[in-house]
Protein backbone atom coordinates (compact mmCIF):
# COMPACT_ATOMS: atom_id res chain seq x y z
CA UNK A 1 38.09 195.69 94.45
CA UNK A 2 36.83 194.03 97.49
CA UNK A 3 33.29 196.19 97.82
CA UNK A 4 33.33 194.31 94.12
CA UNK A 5 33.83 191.04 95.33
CA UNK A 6 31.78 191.24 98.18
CA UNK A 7 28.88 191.97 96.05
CA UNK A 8 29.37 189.40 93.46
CA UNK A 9 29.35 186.85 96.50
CA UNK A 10 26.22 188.46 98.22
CA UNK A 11 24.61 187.50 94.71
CA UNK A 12 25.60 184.50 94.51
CA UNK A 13 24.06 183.78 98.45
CA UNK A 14 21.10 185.85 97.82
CA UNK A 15 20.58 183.65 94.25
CA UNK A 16 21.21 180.35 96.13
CA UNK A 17 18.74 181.54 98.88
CA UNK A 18 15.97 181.60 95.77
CA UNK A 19 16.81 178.84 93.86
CA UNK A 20 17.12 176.08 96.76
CA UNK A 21 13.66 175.76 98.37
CA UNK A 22 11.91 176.20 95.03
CA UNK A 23 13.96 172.86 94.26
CA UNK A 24 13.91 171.54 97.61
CA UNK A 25 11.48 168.96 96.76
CA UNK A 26 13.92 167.43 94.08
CA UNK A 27 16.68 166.85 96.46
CA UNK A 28 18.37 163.39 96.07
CA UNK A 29 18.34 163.25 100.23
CA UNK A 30 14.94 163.18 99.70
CA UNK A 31 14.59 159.52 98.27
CA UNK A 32 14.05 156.95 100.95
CA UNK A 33 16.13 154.15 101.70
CA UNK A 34 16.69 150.86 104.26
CA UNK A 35 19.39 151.14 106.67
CA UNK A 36 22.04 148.82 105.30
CA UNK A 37 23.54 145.46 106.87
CA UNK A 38 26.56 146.23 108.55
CA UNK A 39 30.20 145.33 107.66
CA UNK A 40 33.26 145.82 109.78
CA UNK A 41 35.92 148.61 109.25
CA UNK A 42 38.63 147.69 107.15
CA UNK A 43 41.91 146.09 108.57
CA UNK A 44 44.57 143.43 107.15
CA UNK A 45 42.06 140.77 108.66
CA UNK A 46 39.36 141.35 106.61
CA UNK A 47 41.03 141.76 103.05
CA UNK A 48 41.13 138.26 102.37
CA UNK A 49 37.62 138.21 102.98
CA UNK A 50 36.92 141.23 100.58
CA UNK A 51 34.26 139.19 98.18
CA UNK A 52 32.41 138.74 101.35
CA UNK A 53 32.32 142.55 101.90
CA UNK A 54 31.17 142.99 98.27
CA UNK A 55 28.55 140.71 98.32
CA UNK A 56 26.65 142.46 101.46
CA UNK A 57 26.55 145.58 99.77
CA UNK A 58 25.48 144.54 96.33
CA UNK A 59 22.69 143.30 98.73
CA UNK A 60 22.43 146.65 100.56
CA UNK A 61 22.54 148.16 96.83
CA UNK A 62 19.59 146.07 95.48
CA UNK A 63 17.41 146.90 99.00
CA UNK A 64 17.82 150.70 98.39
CA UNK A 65 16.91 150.10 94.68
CA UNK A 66 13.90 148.56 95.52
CA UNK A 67 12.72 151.29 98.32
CA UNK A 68 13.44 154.06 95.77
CA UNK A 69 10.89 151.85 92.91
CA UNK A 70 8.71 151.69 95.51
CA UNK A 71 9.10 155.78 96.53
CA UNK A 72 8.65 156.19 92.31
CA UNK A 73 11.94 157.63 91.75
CA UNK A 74 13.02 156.01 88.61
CA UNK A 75 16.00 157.70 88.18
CA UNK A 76 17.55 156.47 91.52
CA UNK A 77 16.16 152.92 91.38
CA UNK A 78 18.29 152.61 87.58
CA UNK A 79 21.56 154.29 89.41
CA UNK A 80 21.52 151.85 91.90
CA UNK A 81 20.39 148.83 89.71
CA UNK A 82 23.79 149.61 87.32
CA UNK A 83 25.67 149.93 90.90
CA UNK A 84 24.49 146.26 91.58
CA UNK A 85 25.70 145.24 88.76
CA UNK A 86 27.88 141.72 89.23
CA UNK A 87 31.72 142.42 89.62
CA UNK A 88 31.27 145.71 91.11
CA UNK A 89 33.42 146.00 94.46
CA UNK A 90 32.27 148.37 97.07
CA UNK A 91 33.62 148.81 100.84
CA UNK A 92 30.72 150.84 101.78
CA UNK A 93 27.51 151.54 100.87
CA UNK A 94 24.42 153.80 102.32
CA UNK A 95 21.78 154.63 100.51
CA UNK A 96 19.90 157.10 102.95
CA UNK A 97 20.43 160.50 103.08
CA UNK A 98 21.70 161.18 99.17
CA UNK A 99 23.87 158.23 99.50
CA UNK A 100 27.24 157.46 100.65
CA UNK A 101 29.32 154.73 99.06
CA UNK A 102 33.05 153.79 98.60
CA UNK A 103 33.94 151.80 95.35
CA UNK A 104 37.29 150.30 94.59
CA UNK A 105 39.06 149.70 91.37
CA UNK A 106 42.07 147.09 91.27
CA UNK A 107 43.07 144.60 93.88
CA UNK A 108 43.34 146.58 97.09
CA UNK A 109 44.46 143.48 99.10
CA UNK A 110 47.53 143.72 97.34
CA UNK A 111 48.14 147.64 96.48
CA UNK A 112 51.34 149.24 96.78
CA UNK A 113 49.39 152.42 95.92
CA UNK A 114 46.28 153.49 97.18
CA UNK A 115 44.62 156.92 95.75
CA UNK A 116 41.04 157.85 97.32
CA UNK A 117 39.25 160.35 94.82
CA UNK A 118 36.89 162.74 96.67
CA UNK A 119 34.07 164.72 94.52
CA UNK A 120 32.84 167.78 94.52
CA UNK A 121 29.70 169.41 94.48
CA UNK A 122 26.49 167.84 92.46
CA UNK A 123 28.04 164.14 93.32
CA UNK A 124 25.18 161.54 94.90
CA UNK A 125 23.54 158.09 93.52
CA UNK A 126 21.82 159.89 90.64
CA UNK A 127 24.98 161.71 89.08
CA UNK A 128 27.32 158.43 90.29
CA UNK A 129 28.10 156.93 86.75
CA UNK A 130 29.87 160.47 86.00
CA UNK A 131 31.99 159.68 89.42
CA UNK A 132 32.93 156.47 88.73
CA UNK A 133 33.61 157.01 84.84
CA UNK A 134 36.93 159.27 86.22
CA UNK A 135 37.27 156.63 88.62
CA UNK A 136 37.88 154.06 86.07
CA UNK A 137 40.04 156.44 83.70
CA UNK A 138 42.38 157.08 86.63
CA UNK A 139 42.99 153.13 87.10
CA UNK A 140 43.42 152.46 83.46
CA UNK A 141 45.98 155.64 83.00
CA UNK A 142 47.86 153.92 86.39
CA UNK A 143 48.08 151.04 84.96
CA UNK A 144 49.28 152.31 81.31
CA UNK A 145 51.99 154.63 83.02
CA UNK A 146 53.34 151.06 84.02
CA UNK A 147 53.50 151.80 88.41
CA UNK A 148 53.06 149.56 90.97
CA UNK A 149 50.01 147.51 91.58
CA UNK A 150 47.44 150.52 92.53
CA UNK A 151 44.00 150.65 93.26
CA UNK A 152 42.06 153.54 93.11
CA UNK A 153 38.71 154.30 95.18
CA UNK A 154 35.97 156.34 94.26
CA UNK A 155 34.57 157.50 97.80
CA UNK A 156 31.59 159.36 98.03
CA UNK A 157 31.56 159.67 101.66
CA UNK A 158 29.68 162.97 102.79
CA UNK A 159 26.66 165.08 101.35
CA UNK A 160 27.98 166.78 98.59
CA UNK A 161 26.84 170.41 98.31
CA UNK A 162 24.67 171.79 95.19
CA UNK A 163 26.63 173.86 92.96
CA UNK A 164 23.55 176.13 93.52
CA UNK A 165 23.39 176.67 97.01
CA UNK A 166 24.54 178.22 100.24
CA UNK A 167 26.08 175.37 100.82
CA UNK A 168 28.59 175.54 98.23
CA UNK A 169 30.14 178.98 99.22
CA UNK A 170 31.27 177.80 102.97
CA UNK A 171 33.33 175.26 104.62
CA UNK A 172 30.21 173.70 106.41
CA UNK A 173 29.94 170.68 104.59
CA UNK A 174 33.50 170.17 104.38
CA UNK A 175 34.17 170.10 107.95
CA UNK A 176 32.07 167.59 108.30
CA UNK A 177 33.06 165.16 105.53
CA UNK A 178 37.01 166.16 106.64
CA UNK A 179 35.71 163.31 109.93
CA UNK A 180 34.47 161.46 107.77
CA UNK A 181 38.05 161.22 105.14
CA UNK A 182 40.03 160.67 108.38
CA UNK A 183 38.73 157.66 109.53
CA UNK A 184 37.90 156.05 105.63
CA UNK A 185 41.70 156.69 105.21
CA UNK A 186 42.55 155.64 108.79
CA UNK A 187 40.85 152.44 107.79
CA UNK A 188 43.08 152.16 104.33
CA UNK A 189 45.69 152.79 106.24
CA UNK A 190 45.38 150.04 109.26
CA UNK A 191 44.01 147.39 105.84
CA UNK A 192 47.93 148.55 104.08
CA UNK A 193 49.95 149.85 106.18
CA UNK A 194 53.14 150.15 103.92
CA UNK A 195 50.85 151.22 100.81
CA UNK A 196 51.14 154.75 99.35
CA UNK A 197 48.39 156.44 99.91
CA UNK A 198 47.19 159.81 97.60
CA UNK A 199 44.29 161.93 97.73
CA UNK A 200 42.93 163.51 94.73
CA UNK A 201 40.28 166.14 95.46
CA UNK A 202 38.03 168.06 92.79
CA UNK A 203 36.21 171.37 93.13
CA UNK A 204 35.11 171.37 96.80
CA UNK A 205 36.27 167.86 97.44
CA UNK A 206 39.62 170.21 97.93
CA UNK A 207 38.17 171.65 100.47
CA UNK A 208 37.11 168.20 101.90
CA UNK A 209 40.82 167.51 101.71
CA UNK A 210 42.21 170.33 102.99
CA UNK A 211 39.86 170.45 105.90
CA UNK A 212 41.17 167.06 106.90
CA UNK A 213 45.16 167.26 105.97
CA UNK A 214 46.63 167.64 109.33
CA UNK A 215 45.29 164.02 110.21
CA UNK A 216 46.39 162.29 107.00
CA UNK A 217 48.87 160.13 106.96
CA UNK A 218 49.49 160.27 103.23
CA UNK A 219 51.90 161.13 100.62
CA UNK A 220 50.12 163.09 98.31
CA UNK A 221 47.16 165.76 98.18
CA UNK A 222 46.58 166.90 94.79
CA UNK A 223 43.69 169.81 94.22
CA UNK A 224 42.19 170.35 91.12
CA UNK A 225 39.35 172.41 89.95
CA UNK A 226 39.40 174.50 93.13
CA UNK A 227 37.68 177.25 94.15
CA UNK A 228 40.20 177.35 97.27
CA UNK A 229 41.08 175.27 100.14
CA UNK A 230 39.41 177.92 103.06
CA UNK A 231 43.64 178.40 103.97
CA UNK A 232 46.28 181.08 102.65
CA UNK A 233 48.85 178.70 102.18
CA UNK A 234 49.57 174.81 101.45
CA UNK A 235 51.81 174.83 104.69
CA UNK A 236 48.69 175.80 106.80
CA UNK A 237 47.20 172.67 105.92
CA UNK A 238 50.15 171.42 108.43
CA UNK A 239 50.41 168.11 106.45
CA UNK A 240 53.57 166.17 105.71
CA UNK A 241 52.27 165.29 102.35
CA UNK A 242 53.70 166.47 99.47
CA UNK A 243 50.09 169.33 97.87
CA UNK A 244 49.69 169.67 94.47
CA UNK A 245 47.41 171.96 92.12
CA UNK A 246 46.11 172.05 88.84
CA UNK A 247 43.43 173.90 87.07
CA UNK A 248 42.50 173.39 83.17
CA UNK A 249 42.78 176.37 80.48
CA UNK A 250 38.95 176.39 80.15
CA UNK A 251 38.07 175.59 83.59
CA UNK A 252 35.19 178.58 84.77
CA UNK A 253 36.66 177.94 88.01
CA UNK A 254 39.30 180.21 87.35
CA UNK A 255 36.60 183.19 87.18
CA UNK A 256 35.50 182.45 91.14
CA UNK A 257 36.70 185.30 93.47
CA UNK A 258 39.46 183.93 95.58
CA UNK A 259 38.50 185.22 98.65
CA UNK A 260 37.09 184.66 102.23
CA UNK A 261 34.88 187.22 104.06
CA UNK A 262 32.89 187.42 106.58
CA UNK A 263 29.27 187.53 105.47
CA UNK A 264 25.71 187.48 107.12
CA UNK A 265 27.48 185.90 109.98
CA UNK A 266 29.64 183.21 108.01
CA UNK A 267 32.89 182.73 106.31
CA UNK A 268 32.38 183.11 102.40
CA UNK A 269 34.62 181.88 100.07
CA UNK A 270 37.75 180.44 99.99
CA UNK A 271 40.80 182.49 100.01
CA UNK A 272 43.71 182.00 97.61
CA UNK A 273 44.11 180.41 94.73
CA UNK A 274 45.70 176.97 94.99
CA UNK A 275 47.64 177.37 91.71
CA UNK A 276 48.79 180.71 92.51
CA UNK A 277 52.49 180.93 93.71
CA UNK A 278 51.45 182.48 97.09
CA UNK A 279 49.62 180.06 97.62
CA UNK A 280 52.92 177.28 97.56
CA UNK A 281 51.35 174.05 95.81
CA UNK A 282 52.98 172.22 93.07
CA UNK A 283 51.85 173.53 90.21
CA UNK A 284 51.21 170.51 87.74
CA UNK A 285 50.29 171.04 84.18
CA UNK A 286 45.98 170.26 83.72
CA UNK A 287 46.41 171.12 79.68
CA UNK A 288 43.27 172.88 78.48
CA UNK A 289 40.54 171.14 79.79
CA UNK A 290 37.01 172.10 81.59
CA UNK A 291 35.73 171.87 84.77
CA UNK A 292 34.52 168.36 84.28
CA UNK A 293 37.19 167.01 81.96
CA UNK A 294 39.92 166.65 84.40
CA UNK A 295 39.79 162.63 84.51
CA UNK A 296 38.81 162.30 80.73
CA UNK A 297 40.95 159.83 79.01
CA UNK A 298 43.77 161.47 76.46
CA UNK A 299 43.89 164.74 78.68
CA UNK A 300 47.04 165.43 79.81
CA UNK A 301 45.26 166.52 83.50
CA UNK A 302 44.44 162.88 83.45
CA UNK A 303 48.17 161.69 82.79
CA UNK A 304 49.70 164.04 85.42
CA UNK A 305 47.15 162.97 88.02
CA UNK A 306 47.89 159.14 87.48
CA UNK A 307 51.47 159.92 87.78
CA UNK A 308 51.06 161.36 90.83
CA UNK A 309 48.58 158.21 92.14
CA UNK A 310 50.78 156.27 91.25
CA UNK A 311 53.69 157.58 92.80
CA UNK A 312 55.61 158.65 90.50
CA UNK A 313 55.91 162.18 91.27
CA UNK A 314 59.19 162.90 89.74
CA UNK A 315 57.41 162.26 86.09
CA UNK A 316 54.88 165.03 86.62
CA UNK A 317 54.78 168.04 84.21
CA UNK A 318 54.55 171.37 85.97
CA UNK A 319 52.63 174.25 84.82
């Protein structure tokens, strides 16, 4: 059983080893863009001055629109264009580098709830409307399930691996980005101090999250879509907050070895399952949907999820 999954992870190394520099070219890092103007981290100071904050990086928005028109990358210039758009509220912004970005949705000056969604792999400028569709189904489904005054951010904060590529099979990236999640939520944290604050992490966002758990001060960590977390257990993620999993009937995530060798050198894979009993989550019910469909309005992965943002925990069906 293990020579078996040892080999169906060698090909999926060896296949990412191919496919990546023939594509290398195409990467979104590879789209230029102008450092951005600066704003100040987040504290209770600077929320009533949020519109300010807003306003710079629709600015810093339009600049990296106009460098990727002038690099003749269409595609990126339209993302960012629709990301300028009037209304739109982001705390961060940085268009070099594939992009990083933090959007909020609701009134975080006055949240009672705070839940930061991290993304998985594929996730930069050019596949952003996808990221900030879910983003905008969570808030609506909070607000419908009638709990407190939450806002919900869509934060894009590291270099999301390619689901084809070496990347994706080892916690590289994520310990990286898990520096990057503390201080964003240190920041939401010193802005609301007495707000709830939940994490809900997809695919290898969970691995984002569970790479960066034993620094969070927050209630909640919910995984969903996961290939893993890179630990055995939820209590070696040595975080107070309360870890939930979920994983759709006709998610193909389900058909990912769960397990962590040592390969060519590196770590591959990411051990047990989050939604199996051994592994000691909360097992909340994700209904039947895909690998995509987790934040898709009607779903009842969608409900569950916005009970848990919103704090509500007690509400949540279990699997």
């Amino acid at each position: 059983m293990a020579s078996r999954l040892r080999r169906t992870l060698l090909a999926a190394l060896v296949t990412a080893t191919v496919v990546v520099p023939v594509s290398a070219a195409a990467r979104h890092s590879a789209v230029p863009a102008p450092r951005p103007a600066a704003v100040g981290p987040l504290s209770t100071a600077e929320l009533p001055r949020l519109e300010q904050r807003f306003v710079v990086n629709r600015d810093n928005i339009r600049a990296a629109a106009r460098a990727a028109d002038e690099h003749g990358d269409r595609t990126r210039a339209a993302a960012l264009r629709e990301m300028a758009a009037a209304g739109r509220q982001f705390l961060t912004f940085d268009g070099r580098d594939g992009g990083r970005s933090a959007e909020v949705f609701g009134d975080l000056a006055r949240a009672d709830r705070i839940a930061v969604l991290v993304p998985g792999s594929d996730t930069n400028l050019d596949t952003y409307a996808r990221f900030r569709a879910g983003a905008v189904a969570l808030h609506d489904a909070v607000r419908k399930a009638g709990g407190p005054r939450t806002a919900v951010v869509a934060w894009l904060g590291y270099a999301t691996p390619g689901t084809v590529s070496t990347d994706v099979l080892t916690t590289g990236r994520a310990d990286g980005a898990a520096v990057q999640l503390r201080a964003f939520t240190g920041e939401l944290r010193a802005a609301r101090p007495h707000a709830g604050l939940s994490l809900l992490c997809h695919s290898y966002g969970s691995v984002v999250c569970a790479r960066a758990a034993n620094r969070l001060a927050v209630a909640d960590i919910a995984l969903y879509g996961s290939p893993g977390t890179g630990f055995g257990t939820a209590r070696e993620l040595r975080s107070r907050a309360a870890v939930w999993a979920g994983r759709g009937g006709g998610d193909w995530i389900a058909d990912v070895p769960h397990v962590r060798l040592e390969l060519l050198g590196s770590d591959v894979g990411f051990g047990t399952d989050p939604v199996a009993a051994a592994f000691g989550a909360r097992v909340f019910d994700a209904g039947d949907c895909g690998h995509s469909d987790y934040l898709k309005p009607g779903t009842t992965a969608l409900e569950n999820l916005a009970l848990i943002a919103a704090g509500r925990t007690g509400e949540v069906t279990r699997a």
